[in-house]
Every structure is written in structure tokens, then in C-alpha cells.
C-alpha atoms as a PDB file:
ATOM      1  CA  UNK A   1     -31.403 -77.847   0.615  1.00  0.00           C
ATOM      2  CA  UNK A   2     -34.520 -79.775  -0.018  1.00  0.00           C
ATOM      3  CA  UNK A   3     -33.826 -79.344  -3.987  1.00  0.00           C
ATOM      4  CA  UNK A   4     -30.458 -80.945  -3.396  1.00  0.00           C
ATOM      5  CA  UNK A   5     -32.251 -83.585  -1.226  1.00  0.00           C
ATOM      6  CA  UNK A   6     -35.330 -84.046  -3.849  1.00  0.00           C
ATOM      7  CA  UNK A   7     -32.166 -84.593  -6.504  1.00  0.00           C
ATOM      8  CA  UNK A   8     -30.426 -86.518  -4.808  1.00  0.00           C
ATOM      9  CA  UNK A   9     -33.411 -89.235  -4.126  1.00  0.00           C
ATOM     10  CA  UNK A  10     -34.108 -89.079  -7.797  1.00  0.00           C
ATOM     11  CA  UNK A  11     -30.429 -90.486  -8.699  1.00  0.00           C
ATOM     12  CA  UNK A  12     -30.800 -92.916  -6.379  1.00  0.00           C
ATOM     13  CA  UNK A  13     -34.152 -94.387  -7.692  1.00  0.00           C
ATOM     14  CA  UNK A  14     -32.565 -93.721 -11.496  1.00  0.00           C
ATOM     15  CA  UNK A  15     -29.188 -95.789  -9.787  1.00  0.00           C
ATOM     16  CA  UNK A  16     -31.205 -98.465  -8.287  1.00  0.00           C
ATOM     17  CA  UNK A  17     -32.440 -99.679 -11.940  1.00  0.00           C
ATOM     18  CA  UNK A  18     -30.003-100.698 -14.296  1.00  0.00           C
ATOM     19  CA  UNK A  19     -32.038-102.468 -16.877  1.00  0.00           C
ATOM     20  CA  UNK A  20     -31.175-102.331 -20.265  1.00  0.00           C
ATOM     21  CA  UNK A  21     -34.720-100.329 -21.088  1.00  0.00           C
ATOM     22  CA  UNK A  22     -34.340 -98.267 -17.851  1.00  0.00           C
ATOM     23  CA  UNK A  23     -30.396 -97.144 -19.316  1.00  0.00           C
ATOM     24  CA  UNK A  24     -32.128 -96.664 -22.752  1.00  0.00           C
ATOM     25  CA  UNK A  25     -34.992 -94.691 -21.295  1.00  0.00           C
ATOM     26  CA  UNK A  26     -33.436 -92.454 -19.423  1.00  0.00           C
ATOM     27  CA  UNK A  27     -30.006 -91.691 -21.939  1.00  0.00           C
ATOM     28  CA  UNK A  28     -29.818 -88.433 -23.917  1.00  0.00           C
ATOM     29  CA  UNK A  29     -31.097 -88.079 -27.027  1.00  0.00           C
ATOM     30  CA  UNK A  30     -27.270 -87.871 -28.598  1.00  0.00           C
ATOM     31  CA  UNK A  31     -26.786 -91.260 -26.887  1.00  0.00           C
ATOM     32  CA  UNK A  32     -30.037 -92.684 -27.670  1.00  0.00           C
ATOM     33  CA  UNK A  33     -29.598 -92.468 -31.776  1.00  0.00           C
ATOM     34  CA  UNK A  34     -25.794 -93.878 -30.964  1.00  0.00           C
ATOM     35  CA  UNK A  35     -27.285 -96.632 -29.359  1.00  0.00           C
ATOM     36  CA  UNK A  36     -30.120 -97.342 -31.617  1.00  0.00           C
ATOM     37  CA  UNK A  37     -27.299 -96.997 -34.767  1.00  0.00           C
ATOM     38  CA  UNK A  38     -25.189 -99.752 -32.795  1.00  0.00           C
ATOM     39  CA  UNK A  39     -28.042-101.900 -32.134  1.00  0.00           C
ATOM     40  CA  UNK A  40     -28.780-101.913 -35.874  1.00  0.00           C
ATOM     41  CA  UNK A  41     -25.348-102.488 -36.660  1.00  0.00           C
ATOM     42  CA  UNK A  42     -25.292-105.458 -34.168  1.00  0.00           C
ATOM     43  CA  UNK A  43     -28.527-106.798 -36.019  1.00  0.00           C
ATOM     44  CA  UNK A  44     -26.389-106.520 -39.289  1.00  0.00           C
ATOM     45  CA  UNK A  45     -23.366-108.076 -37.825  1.00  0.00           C
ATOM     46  CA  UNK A  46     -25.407-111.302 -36.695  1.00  0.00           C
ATOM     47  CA  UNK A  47     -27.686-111.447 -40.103  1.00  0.00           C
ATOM     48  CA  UNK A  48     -24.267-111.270 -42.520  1.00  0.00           C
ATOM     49  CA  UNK A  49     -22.470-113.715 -40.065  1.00  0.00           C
ATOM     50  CA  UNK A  50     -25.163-116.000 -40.255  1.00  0.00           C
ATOM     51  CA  UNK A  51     -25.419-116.060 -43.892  1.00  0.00           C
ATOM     52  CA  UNK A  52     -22.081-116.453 -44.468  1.00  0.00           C
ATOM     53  CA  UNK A  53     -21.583-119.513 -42.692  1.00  0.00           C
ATOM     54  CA  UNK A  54     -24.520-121.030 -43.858  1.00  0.00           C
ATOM     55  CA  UNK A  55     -23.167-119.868 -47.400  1.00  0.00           C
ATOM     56  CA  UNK A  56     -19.711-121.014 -46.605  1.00  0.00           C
ATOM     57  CA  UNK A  57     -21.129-124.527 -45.279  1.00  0.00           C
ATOM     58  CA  UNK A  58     -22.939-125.100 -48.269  1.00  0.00           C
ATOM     59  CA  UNK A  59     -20.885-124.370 -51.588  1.00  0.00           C
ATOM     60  CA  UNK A  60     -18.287-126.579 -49.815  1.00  0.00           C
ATOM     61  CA  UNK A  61     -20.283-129.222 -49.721  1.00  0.00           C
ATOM     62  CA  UNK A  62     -21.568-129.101 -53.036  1.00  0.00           C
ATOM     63  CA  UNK A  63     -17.985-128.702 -54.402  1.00  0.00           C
ATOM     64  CA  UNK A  64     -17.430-131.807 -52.535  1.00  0.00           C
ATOM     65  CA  UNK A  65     -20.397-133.230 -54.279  1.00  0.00           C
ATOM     66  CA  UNK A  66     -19.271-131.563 -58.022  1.00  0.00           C
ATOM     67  CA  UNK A  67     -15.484-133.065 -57.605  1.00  0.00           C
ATOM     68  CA  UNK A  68     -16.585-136.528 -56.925  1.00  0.00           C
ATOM     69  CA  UNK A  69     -19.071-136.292 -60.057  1.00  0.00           C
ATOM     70  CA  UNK A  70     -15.744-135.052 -61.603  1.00  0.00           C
ATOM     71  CA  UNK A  71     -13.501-137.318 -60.627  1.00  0.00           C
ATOM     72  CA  UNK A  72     -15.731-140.292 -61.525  1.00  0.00           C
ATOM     73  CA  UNK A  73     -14.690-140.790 -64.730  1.00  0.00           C
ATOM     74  CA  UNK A  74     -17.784-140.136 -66.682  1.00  0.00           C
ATOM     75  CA  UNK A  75     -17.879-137.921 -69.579  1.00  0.00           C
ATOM     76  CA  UNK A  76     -16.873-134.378 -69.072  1.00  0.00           C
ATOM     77  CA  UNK A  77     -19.611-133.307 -72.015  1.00  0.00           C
ATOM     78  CA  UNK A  78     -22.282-134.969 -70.231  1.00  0.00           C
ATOM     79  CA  UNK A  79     -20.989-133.128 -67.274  1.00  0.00           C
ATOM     80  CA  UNK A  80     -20.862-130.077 -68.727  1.00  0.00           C
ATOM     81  CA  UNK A  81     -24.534-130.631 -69.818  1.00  0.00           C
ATOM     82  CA  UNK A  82     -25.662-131.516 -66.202  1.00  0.00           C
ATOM     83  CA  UNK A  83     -23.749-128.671 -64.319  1.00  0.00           C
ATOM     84  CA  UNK A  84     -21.329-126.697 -66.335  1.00  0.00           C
ATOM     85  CA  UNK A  85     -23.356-125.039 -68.813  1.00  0.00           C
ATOM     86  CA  UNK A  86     -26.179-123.693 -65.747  1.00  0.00           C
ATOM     87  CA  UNK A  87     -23.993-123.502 -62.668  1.00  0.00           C
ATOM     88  CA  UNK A  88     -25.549-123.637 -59.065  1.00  0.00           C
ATOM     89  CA  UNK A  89     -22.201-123.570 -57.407  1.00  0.00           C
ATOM     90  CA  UNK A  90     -18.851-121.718 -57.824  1.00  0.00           C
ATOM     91  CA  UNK A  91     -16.575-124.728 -58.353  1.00  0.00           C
ATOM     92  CA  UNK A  92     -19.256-125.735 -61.471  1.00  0.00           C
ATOM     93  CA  UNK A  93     -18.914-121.872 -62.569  1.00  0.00           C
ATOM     94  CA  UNK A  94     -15.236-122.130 -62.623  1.00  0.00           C
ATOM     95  CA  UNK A  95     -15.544-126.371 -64.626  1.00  0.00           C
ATOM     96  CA  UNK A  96     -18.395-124.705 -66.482  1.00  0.00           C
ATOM     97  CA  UNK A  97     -16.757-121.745 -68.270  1.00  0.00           C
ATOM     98  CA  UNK A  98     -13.053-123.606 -68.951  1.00  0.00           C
ATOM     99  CA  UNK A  99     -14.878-126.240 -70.627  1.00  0.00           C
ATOM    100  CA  UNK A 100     -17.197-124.005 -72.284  1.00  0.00           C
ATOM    101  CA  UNK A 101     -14.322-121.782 -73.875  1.00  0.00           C
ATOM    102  CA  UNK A 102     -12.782-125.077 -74.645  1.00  0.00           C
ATOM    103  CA  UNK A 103     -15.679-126.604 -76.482  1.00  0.00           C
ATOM    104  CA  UNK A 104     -16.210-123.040 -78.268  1.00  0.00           C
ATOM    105  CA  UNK A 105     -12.556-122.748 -79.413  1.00  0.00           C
ATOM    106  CA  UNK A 106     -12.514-126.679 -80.538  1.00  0.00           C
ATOM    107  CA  UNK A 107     -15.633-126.005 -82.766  1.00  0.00           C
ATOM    108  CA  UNK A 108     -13.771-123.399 -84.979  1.00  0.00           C
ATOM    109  CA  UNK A 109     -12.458-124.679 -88.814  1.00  0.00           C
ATOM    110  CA  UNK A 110      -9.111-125.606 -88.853  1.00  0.00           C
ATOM    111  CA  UNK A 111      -7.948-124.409 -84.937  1.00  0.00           C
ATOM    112  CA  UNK A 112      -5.164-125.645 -83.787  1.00  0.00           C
ATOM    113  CA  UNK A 113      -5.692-126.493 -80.049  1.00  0.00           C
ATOM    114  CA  UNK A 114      -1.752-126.798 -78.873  1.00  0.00           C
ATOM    115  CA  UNK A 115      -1.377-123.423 -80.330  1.00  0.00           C
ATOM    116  CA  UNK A 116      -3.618-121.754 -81.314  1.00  0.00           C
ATOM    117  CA  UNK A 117      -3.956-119.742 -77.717  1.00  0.00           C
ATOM    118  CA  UNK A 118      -6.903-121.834 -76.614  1.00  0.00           C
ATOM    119  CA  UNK A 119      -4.914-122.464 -73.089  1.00  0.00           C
ATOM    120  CA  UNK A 120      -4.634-119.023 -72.635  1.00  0.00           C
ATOM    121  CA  UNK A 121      -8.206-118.223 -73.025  1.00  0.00           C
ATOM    122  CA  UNK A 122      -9.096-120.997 -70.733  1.00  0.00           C
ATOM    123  CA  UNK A 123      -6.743-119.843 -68.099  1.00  0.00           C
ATOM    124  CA  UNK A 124      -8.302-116.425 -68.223  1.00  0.00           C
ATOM    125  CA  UNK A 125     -11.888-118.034 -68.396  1.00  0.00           C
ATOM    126  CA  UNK A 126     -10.965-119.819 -64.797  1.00  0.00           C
ATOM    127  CA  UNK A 127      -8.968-116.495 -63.367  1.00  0.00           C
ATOM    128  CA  UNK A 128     -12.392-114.667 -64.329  1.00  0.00           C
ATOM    129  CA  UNK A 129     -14.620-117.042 -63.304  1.00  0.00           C
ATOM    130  CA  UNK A 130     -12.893-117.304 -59.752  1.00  0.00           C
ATOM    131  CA  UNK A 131     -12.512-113.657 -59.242  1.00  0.00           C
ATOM    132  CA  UNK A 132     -16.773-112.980 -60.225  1.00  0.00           C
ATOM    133  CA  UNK A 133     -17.521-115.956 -57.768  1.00  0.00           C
ATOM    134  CA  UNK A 134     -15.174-114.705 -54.965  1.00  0.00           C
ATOM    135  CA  UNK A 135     -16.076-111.327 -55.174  1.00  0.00           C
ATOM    136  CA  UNK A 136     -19.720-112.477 -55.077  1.00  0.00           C
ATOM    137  CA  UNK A 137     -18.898-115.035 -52.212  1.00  0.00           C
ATOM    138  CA  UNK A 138     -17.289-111.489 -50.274  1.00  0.00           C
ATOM    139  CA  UNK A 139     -20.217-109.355 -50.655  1.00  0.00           C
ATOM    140  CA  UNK A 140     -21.260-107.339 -47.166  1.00  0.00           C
ATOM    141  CA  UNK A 141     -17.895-108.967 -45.613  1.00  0.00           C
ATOM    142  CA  UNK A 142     -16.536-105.746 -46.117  1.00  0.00           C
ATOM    143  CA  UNK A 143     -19.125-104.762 -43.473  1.00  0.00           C
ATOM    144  CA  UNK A 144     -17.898-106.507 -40.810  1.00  0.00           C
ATOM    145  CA  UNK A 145     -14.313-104.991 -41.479  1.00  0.00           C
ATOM    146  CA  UNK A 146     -15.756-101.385 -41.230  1.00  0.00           C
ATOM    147  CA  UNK A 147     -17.873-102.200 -38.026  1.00  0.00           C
ATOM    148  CA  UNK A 148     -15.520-104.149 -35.892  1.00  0.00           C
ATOM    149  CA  UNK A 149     -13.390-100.962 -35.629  1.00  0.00           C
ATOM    150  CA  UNK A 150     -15.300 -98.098 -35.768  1.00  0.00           C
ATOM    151  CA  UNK A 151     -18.074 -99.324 -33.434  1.00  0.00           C
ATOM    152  CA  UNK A 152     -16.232 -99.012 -29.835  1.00  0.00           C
ATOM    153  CA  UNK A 153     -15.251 -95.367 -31.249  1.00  0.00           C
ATOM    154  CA  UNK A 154     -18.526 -95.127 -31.711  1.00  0.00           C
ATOM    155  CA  UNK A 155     -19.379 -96.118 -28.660  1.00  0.00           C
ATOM    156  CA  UNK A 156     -16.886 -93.829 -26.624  1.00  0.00           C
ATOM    157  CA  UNK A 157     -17.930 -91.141 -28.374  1.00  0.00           C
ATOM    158  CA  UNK A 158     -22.198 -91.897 -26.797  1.00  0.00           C
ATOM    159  CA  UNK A 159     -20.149 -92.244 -23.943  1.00  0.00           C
ATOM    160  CA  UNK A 160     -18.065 -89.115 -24.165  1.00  0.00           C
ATOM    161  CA  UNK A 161     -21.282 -87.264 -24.802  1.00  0.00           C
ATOM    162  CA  UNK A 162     -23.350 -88.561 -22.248  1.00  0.00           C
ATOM    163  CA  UNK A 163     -20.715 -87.746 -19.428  1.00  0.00           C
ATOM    164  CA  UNK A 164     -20.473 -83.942 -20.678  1.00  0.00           C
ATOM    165  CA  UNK A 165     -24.645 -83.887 -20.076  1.00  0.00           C
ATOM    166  CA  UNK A 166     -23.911 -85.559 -16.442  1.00  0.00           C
ATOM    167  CA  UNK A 167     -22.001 -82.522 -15.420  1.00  0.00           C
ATOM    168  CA  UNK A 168     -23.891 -80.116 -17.040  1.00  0.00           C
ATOM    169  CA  UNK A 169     -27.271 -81.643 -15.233  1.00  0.00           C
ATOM    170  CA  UNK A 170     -24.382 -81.560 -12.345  1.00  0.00           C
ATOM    171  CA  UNK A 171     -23.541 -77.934 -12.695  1.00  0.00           C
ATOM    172  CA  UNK A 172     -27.032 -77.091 -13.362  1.00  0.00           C
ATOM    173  CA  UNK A 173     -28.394 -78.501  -9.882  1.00  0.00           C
ATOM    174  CA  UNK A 174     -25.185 -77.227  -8.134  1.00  0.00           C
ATOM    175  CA  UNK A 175     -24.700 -81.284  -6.263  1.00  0.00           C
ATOM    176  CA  UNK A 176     -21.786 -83.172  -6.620  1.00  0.00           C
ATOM    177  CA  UNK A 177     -23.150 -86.540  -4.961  1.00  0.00           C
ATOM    178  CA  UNK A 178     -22.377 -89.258  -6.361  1.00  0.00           C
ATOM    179  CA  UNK A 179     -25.847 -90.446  -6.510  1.00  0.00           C
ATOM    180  CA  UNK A 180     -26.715 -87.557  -8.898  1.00  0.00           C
ATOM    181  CA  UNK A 181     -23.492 -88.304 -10.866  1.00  0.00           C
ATOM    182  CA  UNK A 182     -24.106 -92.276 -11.342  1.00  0.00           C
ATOM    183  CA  UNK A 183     -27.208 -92.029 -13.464  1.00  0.00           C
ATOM    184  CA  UNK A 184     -25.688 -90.282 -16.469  1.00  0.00           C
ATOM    185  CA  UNK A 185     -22.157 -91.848 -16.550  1.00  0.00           C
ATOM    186  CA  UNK A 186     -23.779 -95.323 -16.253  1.00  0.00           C
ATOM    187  CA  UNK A 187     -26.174 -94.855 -19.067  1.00  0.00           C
ATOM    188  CA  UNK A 188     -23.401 -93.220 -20.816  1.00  0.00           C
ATOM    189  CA  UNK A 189     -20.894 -96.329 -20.829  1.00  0.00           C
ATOM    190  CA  UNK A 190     -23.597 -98.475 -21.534  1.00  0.00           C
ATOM    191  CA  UNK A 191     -22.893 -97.216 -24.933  1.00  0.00           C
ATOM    192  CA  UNK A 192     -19.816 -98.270 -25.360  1.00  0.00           C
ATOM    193  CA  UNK A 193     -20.578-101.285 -23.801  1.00  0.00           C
ATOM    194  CA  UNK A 194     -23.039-102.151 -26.637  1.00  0.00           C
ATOM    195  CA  UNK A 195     -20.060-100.827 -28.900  1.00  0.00           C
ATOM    196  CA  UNK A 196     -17.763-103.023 -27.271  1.00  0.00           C
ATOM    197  CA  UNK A 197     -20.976-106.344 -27.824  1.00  0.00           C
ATOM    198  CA  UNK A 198     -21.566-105.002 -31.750  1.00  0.00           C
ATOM    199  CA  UNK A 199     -17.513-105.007 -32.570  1.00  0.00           C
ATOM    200  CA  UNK A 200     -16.243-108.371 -31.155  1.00  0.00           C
ATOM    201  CA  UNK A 201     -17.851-110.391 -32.958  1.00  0.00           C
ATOM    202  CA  UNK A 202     -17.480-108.456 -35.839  1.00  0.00           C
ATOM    203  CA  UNK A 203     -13.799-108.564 -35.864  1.00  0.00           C
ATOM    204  CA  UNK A 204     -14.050-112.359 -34.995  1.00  0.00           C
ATOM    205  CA  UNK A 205     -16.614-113.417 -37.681  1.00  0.00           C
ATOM    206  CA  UNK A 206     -14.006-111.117 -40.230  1.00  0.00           C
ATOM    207  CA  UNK A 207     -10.922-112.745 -39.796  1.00  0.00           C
ATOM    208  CA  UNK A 208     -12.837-116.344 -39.487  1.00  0.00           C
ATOM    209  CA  UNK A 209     -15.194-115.820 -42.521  1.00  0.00           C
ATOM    210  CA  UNK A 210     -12.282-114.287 -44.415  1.00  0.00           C
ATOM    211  CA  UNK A 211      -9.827-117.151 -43.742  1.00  0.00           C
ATOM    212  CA  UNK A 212     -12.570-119.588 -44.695  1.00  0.00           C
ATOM    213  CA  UNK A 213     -13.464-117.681 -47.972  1.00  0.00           C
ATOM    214  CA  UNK A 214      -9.141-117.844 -48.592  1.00  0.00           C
ATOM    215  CA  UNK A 215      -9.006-121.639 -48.266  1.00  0.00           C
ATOM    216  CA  UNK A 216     -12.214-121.824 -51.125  1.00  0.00           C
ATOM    217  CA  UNK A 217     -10.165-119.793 -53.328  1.00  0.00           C
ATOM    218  CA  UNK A 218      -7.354-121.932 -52.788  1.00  0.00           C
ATOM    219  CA  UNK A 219      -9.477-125.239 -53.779  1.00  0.00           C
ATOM    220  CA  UNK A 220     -11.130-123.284 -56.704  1.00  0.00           C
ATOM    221  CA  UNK A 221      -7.866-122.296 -58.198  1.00  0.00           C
ATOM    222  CA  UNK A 222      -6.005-125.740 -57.021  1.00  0.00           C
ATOM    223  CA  UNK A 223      -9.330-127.324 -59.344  1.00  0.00           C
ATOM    224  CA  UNK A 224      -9.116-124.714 -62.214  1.00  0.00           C
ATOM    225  CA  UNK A 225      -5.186-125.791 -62.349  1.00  0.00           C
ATOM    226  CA  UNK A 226      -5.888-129.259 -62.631  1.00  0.00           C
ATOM    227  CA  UNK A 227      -8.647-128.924 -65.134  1.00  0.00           C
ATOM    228  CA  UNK A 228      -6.950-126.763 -67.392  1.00  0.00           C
ATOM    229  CA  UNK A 229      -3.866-129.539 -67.699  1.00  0.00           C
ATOM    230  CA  UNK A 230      -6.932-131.860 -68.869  1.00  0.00           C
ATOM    231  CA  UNK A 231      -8.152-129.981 -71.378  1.00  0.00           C
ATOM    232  CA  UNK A 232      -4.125-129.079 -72.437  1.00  0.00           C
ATOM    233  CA  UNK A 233      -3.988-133.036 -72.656  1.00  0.00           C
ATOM    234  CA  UNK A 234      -6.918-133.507 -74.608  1.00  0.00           C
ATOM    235  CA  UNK A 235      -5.787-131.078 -76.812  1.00  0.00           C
ATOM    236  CA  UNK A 236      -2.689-132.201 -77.518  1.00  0.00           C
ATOM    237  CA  UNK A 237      -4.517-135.969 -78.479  1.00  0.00           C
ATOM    238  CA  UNK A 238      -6.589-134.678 -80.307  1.00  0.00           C
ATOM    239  CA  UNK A 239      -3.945-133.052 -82.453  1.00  0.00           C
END
């Protein structure tokens, strides 16, 4: 009796504090090491979301800044000089190497521009150039893919875990109160519920980040289009 009583006042001061440290502190070990991986994928999550928007933010607006220098009507050479031939951006990558291959193929004896498969090797110097950049731009967005769903699992399985030690402390002390039972099962759902915090905004920074990254591919590939029927021109007058 007075063991059942002694455990009995222990889950109620373990009930009475539901702190984040004091559901940490007093988890399993199983459930500790899922929480710590979750935290460290949260950490992960933030960092990659973080740098991909400030990413995101900023080779827009320096394509914004790139196209107007384009669209100016200075001299694509001296353009090519200035950004093309050392990109800092991927919309200069993509005007860089078109008008690179062009220049290259222009400089050979006797070439003849209209058809002499110089379009072709500028089309596949902008498909190139756009894929590199893009799969560049993607890099650790795969990440957030893999977390979003597999964290909660994760989560329920701390949780899962934790509730089988509850009733094995429960069978162990022979006392079903509830004020035994609470301890354990709330420390073990606080794993999924930092599951549940590390996979949200995973799966919401994904499909965000992702559409984002879609719409820059779009612009690069709507400029690499346009560029490429300038050169054609050119080479066609110059013929």
C-alpha cells in the first residue's frame, strides 16, 4: 500500500510539470534520441528554408537587374564581357554560355551560321546551362521532401515506444492510476508532437520553395528562347 501511495505521489509531481525540459528529462532513452533526431531535423528544416528564400529573393532580383541591362539596347559583346563570360547569377549563366557558343562557333573559317548547326549547339548550351543552375538552385530541397513525411512516423513511433515503457513501469509497480499512467504517455506524445512541429513546415516550405524554383525555370527558359531567336537573327544577317 504505501509503495502504491509513494508511486502514485511521484506521477503526480512528474504530471504537475509539463515543461518542455521536464518532458525531455524524464522520457526514455528510445524517445530521447527520437526527439533529439527531430529537433535536429527541425534545425535543418528552418536553416534550408531560410536559405532558400533568401536565395530565391535574390537571383530574382538580379535577373531583374541582368534583363533590363539586356534589354537596353547596348552591345551584347560588351555584355557578355561584363556578365556573361564570369556569371554571378543563373539568368547571366544561361546569356553567358548561348552567347559564348555563339561567339566560338562564329570565329571558325568559313562556318556557315544558318546551317552549319550553330542553333543547335546553342539550344543545348541554354538546356544545359538551365538544368546545372536548377539543379544547383534545388540542392537540400530534396530534404524537406524526405522530412515532411517521415517525421510524424517518426514521431509515432517515440510515441509508440514510450507508451509500451508506461505499462511496463505500470505492470512493474502493479498501479493502474492514472496519475502513474500520465507521466509516460505525455512525454511519449510529446514526440510526435515535435514530429508533428518539424514536418509542417517542411511540407509547406516544399511545395512553396518548389513552386517558386518552377516559375524561375519558366523565366530562364522563356529568356533562353528569346535569346536564341537573336542570335538565329544575327546569324542569318550576317550571312
Amino acid at each position: 500500500m504505501d509503495r502504491a501511495v509513494d508511486a502514485a505521489n511521484l506521477g503526480v509531481s512528474a504530471a504537475g510539470d509539463l515543461s518542455v525540459w521536464a518532458l525531455f528529462m524524464h522520457a526514455s532513452l528510445v524517445v530521447k534520441i527520437v526527439m533529439l533526431g527531430l529537433l535536429v531535423c527541425s534545425v535543418m528544416v528552418w536553416a534550408i528554408i531560410l536559405d532558400k528564400f533568401v536565395t530565391l529573393r535574390r537571383i530574382n532580383r538580379e535577373a531583374t537587374g541582368f534583363e533590363d541591362r539586356f534589354w537596353s539596347g547596348g552591345s551584347l559583346d560588351d555584355l557578355y564581357e561584363s556578365d556573361g563570360a564570369k556569371p554571378t547569377n543563373p539568368m547571366s549563366a544561361v546569356f553567358g554560355a548561348a552567347m559564348g557558343e555563339w561567339r566560338r562557333s562564329a570565329r571558325i573559317p568559313g562556318v556557315d551560321l544558318v546551317r552549319g548547326g550553330v542553333k543547335e549547339r546553342v539550344d543545348r548550351a541554354i538546356g544545359i546551362t538551365i538544368t546545372r543552375e536548377m539543379d544547383r538552385l534545388r540542392r537540400w530541397v530534396i530534404f524537406l521532401a524526405t522530412v515532411a513525411p517521415v517525421a510524424p512516423f517518426v514521431g509515432l513511433f517515440g510515441t509508440v515506444w514510450g507508451i509500451m515503457h508506461s505499462f511496463s513501469s505500470i505492470a512493474a509497480e502493479h498501479n493502474t492510476n492514472l496519475s502513474v499512467v500520465a507521466p509516460g504517455i505525455s512525454e511519449a506524445l510529446f514526440a510526435t508532437a515535435i514530429g508533428l512541429l518539424t514536418a509542417i513546415p517542411a511540407y509547406v516550405a516544399y511545395n512553396v520553395i518548389s513552386n517558386s524554383m518552377d516559375l524561375f525555370q519558366d523565366r530562364l527558359e522563356g529568356f533562353g528562347t528569346e535569346f536564341a531567336a537573336i542570335l538565329s537573327r544575327q546569324s542569318e544577317e550576317r550571312t
